[in-house]
N, C-alpha and C. Protein backbone atom coordinates (compact mmCIF):
# COMPACT_ATOMS: atom_id res chain seq x y z
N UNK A 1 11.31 -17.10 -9.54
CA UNK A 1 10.57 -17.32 -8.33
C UNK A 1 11.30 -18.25 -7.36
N UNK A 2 12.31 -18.20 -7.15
CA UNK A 2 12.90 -18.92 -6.34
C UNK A 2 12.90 -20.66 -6.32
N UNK A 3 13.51 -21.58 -5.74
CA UNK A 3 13.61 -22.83 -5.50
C UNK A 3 12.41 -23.47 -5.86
N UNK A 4 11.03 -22.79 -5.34
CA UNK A 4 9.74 -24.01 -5.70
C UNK A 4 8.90 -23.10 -6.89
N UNK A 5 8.74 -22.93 -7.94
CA UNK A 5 8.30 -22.78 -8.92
C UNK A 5 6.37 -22.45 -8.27
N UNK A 6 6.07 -22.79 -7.58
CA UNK A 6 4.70 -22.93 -7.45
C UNK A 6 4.54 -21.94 -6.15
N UNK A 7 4.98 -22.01 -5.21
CA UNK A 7 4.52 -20.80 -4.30
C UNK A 7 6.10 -20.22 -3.76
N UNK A 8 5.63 -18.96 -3.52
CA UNK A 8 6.95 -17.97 -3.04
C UNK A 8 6.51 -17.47 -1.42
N UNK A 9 7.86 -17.48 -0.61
CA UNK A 9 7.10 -16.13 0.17
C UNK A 9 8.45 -15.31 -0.05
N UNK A 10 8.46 -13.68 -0.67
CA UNK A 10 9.17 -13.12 -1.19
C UNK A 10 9.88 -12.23 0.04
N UNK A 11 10.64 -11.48 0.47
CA UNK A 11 11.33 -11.31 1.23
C UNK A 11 10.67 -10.16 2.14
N UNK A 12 9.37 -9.74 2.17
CA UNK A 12 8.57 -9.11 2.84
C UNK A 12 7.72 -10.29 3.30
N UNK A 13 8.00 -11.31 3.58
CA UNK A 13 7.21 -12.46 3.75
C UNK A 13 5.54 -12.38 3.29
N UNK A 14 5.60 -12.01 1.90
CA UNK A 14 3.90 -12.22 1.69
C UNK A 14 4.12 -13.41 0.94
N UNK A 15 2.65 -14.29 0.46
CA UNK A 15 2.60 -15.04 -0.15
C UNK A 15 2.82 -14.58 -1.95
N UNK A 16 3.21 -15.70 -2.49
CA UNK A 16 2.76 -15.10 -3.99
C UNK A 16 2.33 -16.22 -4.69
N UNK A 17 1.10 -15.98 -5.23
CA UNK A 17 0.55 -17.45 -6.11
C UNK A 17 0.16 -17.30 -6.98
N UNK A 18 0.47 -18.47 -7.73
CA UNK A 18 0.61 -18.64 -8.93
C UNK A 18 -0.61 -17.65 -9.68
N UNK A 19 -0.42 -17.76 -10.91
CA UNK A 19 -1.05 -16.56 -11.84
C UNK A 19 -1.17 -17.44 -12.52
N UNK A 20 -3.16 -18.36 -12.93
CA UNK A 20 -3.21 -18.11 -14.69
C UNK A 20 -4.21 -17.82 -14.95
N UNK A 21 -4.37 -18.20 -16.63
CA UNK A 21 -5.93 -17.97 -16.85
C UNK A 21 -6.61 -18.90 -17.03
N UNK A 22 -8.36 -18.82 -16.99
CA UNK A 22 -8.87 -19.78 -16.92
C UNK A 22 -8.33 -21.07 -18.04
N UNK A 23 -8.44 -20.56 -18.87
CA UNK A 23 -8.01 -22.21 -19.43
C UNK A 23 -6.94 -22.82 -19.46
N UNK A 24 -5.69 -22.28 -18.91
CA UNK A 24 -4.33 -22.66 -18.27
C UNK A 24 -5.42 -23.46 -17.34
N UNK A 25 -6.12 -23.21 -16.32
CA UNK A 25 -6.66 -23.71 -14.63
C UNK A 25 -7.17 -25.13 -15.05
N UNK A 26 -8.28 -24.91 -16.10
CA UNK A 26 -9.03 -26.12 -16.21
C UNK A 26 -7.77 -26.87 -16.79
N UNK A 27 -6.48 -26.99 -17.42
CA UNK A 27 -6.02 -28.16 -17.91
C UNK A 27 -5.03 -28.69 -16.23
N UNK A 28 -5.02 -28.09 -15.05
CA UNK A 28 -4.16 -28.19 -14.07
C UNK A 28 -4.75 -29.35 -13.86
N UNK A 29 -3.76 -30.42 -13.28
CA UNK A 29 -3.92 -31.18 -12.47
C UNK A 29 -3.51 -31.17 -10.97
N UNK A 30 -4.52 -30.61 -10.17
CA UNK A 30 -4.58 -29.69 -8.99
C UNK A 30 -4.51 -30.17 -7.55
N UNK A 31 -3.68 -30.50 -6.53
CA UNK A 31 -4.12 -31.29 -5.75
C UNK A 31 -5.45 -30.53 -4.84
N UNK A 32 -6.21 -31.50 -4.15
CA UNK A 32 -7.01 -30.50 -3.17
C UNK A 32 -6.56 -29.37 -1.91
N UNK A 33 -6.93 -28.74 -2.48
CA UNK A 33 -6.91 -26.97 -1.69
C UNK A 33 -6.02 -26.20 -2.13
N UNK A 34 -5.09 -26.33 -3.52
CA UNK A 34 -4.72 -25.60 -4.12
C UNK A 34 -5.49 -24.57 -4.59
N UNK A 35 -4.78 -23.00 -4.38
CA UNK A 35 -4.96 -21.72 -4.62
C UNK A 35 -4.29 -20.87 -5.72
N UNK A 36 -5.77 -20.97 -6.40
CA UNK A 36 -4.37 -20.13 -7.48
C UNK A 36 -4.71 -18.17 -8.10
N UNK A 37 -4.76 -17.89 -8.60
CA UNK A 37 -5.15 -16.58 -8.95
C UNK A 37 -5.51 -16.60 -10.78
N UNK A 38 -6.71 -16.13 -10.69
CA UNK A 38 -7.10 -16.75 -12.22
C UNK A 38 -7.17 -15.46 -12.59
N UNK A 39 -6.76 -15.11 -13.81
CA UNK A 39 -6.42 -13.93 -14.38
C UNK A 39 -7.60 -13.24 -14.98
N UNK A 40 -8.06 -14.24 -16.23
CA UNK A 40 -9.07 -14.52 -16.81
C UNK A 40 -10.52 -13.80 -16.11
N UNK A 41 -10.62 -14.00 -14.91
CA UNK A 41 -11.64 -13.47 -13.74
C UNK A 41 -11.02 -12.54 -13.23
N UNK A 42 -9.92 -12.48 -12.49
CA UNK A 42 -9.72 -11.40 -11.69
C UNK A 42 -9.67 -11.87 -10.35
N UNK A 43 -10.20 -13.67 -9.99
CA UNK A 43 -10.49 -14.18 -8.75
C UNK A 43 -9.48 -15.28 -8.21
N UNK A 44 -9.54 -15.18 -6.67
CA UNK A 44 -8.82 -16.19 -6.43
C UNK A 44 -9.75 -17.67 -6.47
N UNK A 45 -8.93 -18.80 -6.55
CA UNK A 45 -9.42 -19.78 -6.62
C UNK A 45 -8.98 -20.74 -6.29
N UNK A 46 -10.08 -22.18 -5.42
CA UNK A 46 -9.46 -22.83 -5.04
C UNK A 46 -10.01 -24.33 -5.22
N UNK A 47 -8.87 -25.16 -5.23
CA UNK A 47 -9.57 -26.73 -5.94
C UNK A 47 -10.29 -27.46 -5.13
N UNK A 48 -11.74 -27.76 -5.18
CA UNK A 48 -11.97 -28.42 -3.83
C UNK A 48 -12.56 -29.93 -4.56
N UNK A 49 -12.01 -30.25 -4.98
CA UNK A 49 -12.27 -31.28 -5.77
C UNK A 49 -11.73 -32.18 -6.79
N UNK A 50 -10.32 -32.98 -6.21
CA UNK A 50 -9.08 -33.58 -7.45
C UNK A 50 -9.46 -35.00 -7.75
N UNK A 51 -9.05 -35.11 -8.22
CA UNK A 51 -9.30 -36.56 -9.26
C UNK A 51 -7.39 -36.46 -10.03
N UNK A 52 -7.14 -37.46 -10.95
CA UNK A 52 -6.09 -37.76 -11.13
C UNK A 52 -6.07 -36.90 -12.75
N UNK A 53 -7.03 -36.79 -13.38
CA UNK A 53 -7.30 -36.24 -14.37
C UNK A 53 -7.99 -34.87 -14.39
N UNK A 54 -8.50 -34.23 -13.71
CA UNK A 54 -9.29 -32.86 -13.70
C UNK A 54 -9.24 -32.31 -12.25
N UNK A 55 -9.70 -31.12 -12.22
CA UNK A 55 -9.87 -30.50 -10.74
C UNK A 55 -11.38 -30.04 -11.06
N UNK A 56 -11.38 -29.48 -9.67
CA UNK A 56 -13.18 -28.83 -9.73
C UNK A 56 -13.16 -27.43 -8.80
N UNK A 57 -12.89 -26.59 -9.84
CA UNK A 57 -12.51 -24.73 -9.06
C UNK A 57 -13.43 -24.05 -8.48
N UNK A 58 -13.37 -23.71 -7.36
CA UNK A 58 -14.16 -22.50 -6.36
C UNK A 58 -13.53 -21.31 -6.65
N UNK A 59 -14.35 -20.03 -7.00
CA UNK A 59 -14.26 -19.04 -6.89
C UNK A 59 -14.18 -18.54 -5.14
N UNK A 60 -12.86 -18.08 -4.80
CA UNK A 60 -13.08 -17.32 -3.87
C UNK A 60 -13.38 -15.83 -3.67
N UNK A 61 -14.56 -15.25 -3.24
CA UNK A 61 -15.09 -13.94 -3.54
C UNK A 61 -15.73 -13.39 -1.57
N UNK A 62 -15.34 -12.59 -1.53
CA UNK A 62 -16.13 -11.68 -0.56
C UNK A 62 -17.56 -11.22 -0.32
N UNK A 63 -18.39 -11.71 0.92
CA UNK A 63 -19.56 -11.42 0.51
C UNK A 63 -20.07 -10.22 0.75
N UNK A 64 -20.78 -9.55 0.26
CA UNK A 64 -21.43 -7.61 0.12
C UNK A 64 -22.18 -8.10 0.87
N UNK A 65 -22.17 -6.82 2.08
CA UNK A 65 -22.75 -6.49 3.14
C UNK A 65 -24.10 -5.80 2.21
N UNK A 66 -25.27 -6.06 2.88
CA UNK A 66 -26.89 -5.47 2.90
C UNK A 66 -26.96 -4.55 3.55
């Protein structure tokens, strides 16, 4: 993955982020608004909540139209 181990933009300039699964996520020590892709779910996710010891993960999901 090139020079920074943690985010890419690959030569079609998309993003690429990181990949794990949930219990890889919960041991991260995450700064706030880190995005990651949780496998485990299928969802993206993002930290909205760091501390020096734990993070606190948001599911990012799309909301269904009524």
């Amino acid at each position: 993955m090139g020079d920074n181990p943690i985010v890419e933009l690959n030569t079609l300039q998309a993003l690429v982020l990181p990949k794990v699964t949930t219990a890889v996520r919960n041991t991260m020590v995450a700064e706030l608004g880190t995005i990651i892709y949780d496998t485990t779910q299928n969802k993206l996710c993002f930290c909205k909540v760091a501390t020096a010891t734990a993070a606190s993960w948001e599911k990012i999901t799309s909301a269904q139209e009524s």
